[in-house]
C-alpha atoms as a PDB file:
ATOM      1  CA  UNK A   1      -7.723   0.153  44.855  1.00  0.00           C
ATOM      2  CA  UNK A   2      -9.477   3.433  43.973  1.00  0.00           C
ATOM      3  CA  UNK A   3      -7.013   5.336  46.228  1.00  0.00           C
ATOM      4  CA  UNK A   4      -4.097   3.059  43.300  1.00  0.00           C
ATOM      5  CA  UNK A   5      -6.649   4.632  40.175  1.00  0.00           C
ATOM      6  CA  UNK A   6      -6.992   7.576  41.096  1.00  0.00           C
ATOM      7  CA  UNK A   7      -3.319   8.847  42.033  1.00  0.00           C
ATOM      8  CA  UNK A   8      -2.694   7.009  38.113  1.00  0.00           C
ATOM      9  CA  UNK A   9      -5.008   9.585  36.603  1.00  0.00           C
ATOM     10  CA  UNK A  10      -3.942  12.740  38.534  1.00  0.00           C
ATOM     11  CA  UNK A  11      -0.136  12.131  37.279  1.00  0.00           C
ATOM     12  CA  UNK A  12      -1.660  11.813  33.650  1.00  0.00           C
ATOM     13  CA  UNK A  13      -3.194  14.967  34.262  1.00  0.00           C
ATOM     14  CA  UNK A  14      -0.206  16.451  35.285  1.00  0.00           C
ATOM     15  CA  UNK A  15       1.649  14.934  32.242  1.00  0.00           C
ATOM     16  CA  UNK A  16      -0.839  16.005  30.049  1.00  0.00           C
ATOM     17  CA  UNK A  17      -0.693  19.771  31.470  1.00  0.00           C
ATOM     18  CA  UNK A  18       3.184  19.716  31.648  1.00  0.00           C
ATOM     19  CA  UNK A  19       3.685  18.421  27.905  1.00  0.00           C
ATOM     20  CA  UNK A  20       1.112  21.131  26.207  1.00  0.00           C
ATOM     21  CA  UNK A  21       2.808  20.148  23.097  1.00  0.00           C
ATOM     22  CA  UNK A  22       1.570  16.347  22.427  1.00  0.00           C
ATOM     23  CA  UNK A  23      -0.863  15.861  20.363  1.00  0.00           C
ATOM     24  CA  UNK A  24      -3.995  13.907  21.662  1.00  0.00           C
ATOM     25  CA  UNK A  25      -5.601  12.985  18.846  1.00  0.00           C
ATOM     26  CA  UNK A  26      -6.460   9.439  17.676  1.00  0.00           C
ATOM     27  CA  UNK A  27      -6.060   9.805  13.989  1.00  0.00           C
ATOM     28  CA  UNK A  28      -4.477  11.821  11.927  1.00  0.00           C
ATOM     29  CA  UNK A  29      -3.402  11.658   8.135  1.00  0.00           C
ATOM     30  CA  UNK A  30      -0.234  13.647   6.466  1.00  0.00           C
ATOM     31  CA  UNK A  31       0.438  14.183   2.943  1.00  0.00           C
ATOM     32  CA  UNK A  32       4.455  13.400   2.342  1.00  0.00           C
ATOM     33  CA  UNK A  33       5.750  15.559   0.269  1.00  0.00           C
ATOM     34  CA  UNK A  34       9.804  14.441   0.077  1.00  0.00           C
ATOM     35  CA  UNK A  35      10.869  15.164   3.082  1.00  0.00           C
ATOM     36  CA  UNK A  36       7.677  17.463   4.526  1.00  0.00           C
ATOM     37  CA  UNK A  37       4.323  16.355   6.113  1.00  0.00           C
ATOM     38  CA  UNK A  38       1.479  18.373   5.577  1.00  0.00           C
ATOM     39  CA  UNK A  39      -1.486  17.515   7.686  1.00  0.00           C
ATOM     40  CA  UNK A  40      -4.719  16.582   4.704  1.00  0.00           C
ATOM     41  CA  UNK A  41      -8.438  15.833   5.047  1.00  0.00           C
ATOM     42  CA  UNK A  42      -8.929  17.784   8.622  1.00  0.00           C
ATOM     43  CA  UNK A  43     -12.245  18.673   7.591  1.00  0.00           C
ATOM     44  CA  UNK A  44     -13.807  15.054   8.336  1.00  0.00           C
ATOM     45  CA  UNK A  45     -15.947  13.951  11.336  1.00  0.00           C
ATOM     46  CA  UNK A  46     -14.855  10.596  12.069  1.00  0.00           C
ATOM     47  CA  UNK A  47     -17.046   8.370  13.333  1.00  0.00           C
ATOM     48  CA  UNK A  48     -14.942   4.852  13.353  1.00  0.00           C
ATOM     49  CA  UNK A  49     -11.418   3.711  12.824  1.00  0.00           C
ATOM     50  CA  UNK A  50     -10.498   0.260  11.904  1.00  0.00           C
ATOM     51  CA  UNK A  51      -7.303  -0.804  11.532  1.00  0.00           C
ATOM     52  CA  UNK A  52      -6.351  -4.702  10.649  1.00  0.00           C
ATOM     53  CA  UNK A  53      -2.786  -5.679  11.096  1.00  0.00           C
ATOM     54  CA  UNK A  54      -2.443  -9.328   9.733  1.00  0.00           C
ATOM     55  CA  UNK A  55       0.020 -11.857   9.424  1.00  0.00           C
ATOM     56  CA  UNK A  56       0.167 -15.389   7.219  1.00  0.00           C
ATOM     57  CA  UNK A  57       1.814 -18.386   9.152  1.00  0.00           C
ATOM     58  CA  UNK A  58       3.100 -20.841   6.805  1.00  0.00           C
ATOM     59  CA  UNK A  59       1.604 -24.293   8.549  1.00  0.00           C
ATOM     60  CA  UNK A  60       2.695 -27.816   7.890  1.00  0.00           C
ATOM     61  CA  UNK A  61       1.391 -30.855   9.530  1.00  0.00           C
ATOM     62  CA  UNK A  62       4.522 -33.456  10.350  1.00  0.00           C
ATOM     63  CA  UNK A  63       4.367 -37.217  10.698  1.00  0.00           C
ATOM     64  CA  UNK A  64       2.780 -37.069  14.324  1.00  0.00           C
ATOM     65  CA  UNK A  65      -0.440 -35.577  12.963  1.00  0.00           C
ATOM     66  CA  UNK A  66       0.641 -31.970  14.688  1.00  0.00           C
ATOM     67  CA  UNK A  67       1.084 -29.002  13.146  1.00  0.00           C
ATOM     68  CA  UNK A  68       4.487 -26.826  12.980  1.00  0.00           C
ATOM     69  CA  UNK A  69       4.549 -22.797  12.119  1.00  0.00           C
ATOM     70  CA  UNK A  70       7.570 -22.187  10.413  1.00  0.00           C
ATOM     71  CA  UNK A  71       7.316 -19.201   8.936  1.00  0.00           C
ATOM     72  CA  UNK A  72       4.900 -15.805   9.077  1.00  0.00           C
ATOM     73  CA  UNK A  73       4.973 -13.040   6.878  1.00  0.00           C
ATOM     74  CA  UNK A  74       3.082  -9.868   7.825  1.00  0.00           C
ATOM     75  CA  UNK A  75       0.667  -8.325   5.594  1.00  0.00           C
ATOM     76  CA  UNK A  76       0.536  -4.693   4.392  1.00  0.00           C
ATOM     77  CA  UNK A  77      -1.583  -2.956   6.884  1.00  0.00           C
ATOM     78  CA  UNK A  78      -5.056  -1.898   5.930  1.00  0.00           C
ATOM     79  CA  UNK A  79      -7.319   0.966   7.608  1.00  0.00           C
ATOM     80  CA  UNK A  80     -10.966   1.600   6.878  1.00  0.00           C
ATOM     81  CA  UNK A  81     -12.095   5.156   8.570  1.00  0.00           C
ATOM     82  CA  UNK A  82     -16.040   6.427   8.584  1.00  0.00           C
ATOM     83  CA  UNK A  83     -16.254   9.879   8.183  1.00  0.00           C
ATOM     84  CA  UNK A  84     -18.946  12.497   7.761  1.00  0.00           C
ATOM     85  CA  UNK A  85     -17.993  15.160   5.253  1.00  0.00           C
ATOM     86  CA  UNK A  86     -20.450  18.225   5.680  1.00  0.00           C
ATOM     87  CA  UNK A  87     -22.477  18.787   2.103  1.00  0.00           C
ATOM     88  CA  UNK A  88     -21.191  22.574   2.186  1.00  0.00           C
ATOM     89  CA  UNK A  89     -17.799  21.368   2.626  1.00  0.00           C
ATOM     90  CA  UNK A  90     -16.310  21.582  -0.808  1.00  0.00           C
ATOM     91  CA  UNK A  91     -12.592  21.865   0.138  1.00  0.00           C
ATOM     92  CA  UNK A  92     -12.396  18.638   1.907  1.00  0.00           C
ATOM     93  CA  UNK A  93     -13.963  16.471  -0.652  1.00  0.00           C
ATOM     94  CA  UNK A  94     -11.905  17.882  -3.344  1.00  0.00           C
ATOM     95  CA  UNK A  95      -9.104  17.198  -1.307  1.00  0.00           C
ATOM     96  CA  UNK A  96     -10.400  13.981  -0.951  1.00  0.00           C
ATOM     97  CA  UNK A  97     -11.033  13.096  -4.821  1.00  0.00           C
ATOM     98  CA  UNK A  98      -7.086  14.345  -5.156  1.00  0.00           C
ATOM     99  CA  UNK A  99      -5.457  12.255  -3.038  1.00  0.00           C
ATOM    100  CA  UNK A 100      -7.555   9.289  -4.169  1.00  0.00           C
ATOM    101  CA  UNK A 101      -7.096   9.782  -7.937  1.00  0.00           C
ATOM    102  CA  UNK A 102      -3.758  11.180  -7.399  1.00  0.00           C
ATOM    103  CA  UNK A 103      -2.317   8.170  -5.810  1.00  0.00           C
ATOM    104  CA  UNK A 104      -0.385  10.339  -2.806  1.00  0.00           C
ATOM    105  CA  UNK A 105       1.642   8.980  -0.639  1.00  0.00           C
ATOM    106  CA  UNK A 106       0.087   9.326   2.805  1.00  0.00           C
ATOM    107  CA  UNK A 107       1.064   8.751   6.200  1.00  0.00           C
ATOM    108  CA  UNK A 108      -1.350   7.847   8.920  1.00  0.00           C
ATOM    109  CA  UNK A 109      -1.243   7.853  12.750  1.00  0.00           C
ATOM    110  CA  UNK A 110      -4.566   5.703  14.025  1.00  0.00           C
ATOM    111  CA  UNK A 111      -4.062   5.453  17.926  1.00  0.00           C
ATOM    112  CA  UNK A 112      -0.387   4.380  18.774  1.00  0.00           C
ATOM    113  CA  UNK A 113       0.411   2.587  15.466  1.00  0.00           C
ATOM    114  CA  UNK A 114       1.615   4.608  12.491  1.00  0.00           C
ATOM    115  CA  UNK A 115       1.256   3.130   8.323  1.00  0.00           C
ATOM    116  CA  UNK A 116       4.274   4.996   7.230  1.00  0.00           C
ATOM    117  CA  UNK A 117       3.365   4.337   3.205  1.00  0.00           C
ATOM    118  CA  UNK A 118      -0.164   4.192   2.742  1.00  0.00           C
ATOM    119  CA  UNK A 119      -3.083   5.449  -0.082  1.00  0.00           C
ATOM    120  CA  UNK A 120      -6.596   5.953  -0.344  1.00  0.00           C
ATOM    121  CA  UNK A 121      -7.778   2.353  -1.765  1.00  0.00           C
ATOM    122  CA  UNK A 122     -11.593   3.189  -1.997  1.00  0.00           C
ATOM    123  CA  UNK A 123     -13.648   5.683  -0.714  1.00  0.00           C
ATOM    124  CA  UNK A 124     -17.432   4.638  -1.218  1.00  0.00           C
ATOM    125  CA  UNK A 125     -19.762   6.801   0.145  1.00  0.00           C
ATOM    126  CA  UNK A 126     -23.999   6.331   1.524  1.00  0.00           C
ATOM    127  CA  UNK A 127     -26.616   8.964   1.754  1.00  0.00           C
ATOM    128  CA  UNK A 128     -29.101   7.913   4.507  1.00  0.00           C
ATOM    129  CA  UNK A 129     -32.271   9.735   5.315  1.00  0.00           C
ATOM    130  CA  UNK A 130     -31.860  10.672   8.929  1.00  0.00           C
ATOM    131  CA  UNK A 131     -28.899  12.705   8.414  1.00  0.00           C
ATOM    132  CA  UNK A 132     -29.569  15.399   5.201  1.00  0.00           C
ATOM    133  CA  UNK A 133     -26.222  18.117   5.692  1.00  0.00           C
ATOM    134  CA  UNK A 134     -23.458  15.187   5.755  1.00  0.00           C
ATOM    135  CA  UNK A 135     -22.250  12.575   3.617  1.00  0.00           C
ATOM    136  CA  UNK A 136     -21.335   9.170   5.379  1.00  0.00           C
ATOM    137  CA  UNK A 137     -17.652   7.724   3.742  1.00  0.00           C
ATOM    138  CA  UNK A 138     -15.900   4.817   4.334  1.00  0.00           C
ATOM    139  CA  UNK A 139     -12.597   5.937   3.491  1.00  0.00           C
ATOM    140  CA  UNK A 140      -9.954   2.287   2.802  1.00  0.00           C
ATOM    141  CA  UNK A 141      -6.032   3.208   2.854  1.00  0.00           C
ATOM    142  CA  UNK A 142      -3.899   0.603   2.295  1.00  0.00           C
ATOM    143  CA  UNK A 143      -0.178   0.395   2.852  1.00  0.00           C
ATOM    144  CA  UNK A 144       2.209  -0.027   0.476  1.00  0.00           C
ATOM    145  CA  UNK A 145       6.013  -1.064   0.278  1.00  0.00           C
ATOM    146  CA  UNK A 146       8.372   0.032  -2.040  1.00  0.00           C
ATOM    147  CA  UNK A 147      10.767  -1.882  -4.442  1.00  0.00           C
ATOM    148  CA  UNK A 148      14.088  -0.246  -5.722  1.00  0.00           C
ATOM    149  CA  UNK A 149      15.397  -2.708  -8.770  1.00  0.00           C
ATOM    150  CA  UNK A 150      19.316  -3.208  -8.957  1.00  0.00           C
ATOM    151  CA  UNK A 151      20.605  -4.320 -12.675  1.00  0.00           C
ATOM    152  CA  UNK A 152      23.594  -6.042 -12.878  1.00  0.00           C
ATOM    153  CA  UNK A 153      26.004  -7.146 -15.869  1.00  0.00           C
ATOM    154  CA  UNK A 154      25.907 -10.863 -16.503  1.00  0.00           C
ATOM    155  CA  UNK A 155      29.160 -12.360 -17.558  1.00  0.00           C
ATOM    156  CA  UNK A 156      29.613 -13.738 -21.194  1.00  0.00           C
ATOM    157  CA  UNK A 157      28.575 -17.783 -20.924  1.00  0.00           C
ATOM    158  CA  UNK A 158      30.180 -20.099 -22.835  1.00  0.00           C
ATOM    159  CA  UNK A 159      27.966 -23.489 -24.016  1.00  0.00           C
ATOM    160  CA  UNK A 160      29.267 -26.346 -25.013  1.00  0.00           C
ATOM    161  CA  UNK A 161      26.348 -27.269 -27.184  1.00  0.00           C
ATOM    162  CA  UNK A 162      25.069 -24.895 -29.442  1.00  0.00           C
ATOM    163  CA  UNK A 163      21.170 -25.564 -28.860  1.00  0.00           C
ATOM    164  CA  UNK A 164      21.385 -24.423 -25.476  1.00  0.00           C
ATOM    165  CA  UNK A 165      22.726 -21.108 -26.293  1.00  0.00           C
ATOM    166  CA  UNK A 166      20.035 -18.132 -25.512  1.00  0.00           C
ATOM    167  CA  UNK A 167      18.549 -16.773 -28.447  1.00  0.00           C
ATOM    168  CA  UNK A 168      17.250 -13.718 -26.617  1.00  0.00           C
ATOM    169  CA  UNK A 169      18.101 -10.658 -28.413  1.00  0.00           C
ATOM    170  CA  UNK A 170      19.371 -11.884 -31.885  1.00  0.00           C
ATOM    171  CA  UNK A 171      17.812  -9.771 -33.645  1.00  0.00           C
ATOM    172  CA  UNK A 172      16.110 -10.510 -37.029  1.00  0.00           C
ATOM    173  CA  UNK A 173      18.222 -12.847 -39.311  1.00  0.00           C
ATOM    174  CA  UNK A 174      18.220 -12.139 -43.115  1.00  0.00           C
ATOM    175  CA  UNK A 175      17.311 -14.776 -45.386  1.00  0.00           C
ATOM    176  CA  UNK A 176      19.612 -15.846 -47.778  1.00  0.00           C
ATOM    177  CA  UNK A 177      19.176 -14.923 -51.376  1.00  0.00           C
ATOM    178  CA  UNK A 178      19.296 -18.577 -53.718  1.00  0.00           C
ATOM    179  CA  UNK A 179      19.622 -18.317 -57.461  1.00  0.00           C
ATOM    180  CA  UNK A 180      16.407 -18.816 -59.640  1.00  0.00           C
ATOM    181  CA  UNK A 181      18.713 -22.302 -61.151  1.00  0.00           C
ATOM    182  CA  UNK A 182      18.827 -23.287 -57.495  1.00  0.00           C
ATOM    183  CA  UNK A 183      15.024 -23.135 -56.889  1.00  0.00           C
ATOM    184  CA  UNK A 184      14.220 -24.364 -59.938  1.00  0.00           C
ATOM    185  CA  UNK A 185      16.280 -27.677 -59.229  1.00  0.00           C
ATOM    186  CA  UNK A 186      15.721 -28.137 -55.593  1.00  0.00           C
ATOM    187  CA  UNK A 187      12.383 -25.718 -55.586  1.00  0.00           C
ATOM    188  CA  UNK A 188      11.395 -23.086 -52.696  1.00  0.00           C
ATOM    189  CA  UNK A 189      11.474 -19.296 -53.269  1.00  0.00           C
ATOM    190  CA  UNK A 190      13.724 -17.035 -54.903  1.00  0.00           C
END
């Protein structure tokens, strides 16, 4: 069994020297500029990653008394990171406040899973007593999807009562203009 572990870690090792390229690391963010990732907020000193990856299943009970799934629907992802930014560290936490206020388009690589669409949600912050040159942040990115809208023509309708014709975008209607003999007979305004 050890002999099984240990040959398992020397060929990692051996991967891991051949393939100097990869990149260990378990998180990393990039800024997505069109087509171009630039790699943002390398200045923190993360200190936990969560990640929740969440789905809704649609559940119906049926006329046994059991209960059928018949449909899920996955929700956006969501990532909370703690991070220490140092308090002489100006560049990061400006970077920070930018991307947050900004709204930027991030991408995110936490372990093996990678939010493609993501932004900074919240990013409160604590100031504890036992540690006096760093800021503790609990940085929320959320992912996002994107909707492109398609417009199309509607065809003229015909009704075949009147009423039930749309009145959307009639405009304003004048009023018509009576004679001062016609309101005085049958009254109302000129």
């Amino acid at each position: 069994m050890k002999l099984g572990t240990t040959l398992v870690q020397a060929t990692n090792l051996i991967i891991l020297l051949a393939n100097n390229n990869s990149d260990m690391r378990k998180f990393i963010i990039w800024r997505k500029d069109e087509e171009n990732l630039t790699e943002v907020l390398t200045g923190l000193q993360i200190t936990r990653i969560a990640i929740e990856d969440n789905a809704k299943l649609f559940e119906h009970p049926i006329e046994t008394g059991a209960v059928i799934t018949d449909h899920e629907i996955f929700d956006p992802n969501r990532g909370v990171i703690q991070a220490y930014i140092s308090n002489d560290d100006a560049e990061t936490l400006t970077e920070l406040m930018q991307l947050y206020k900004s709204g930027t388009p991030l991408k995110i690589r936490a372990g093996n899973q990678i939010i493609p669409k993501a932004l900074i949600a919240s990013k409160p912050f604590e100031i504890n007593g036992a540690v006096f040159d760093k800021t503790l942040y609990s940085i929320a990115f959320k992912e996002y999807y994107e909707v492109t809208p398609t417009y199309s023509k509607m065809p003229p309708r015909k009704v075949r009562n009147k009423a039930n014709a749309s009145r959307v975008n009639k405009g304003v209607k004048q009023a018509k203009k009576r004679s001062w003999l016609y309101s005085a007979i049958l009254g109302g305004r000129t």
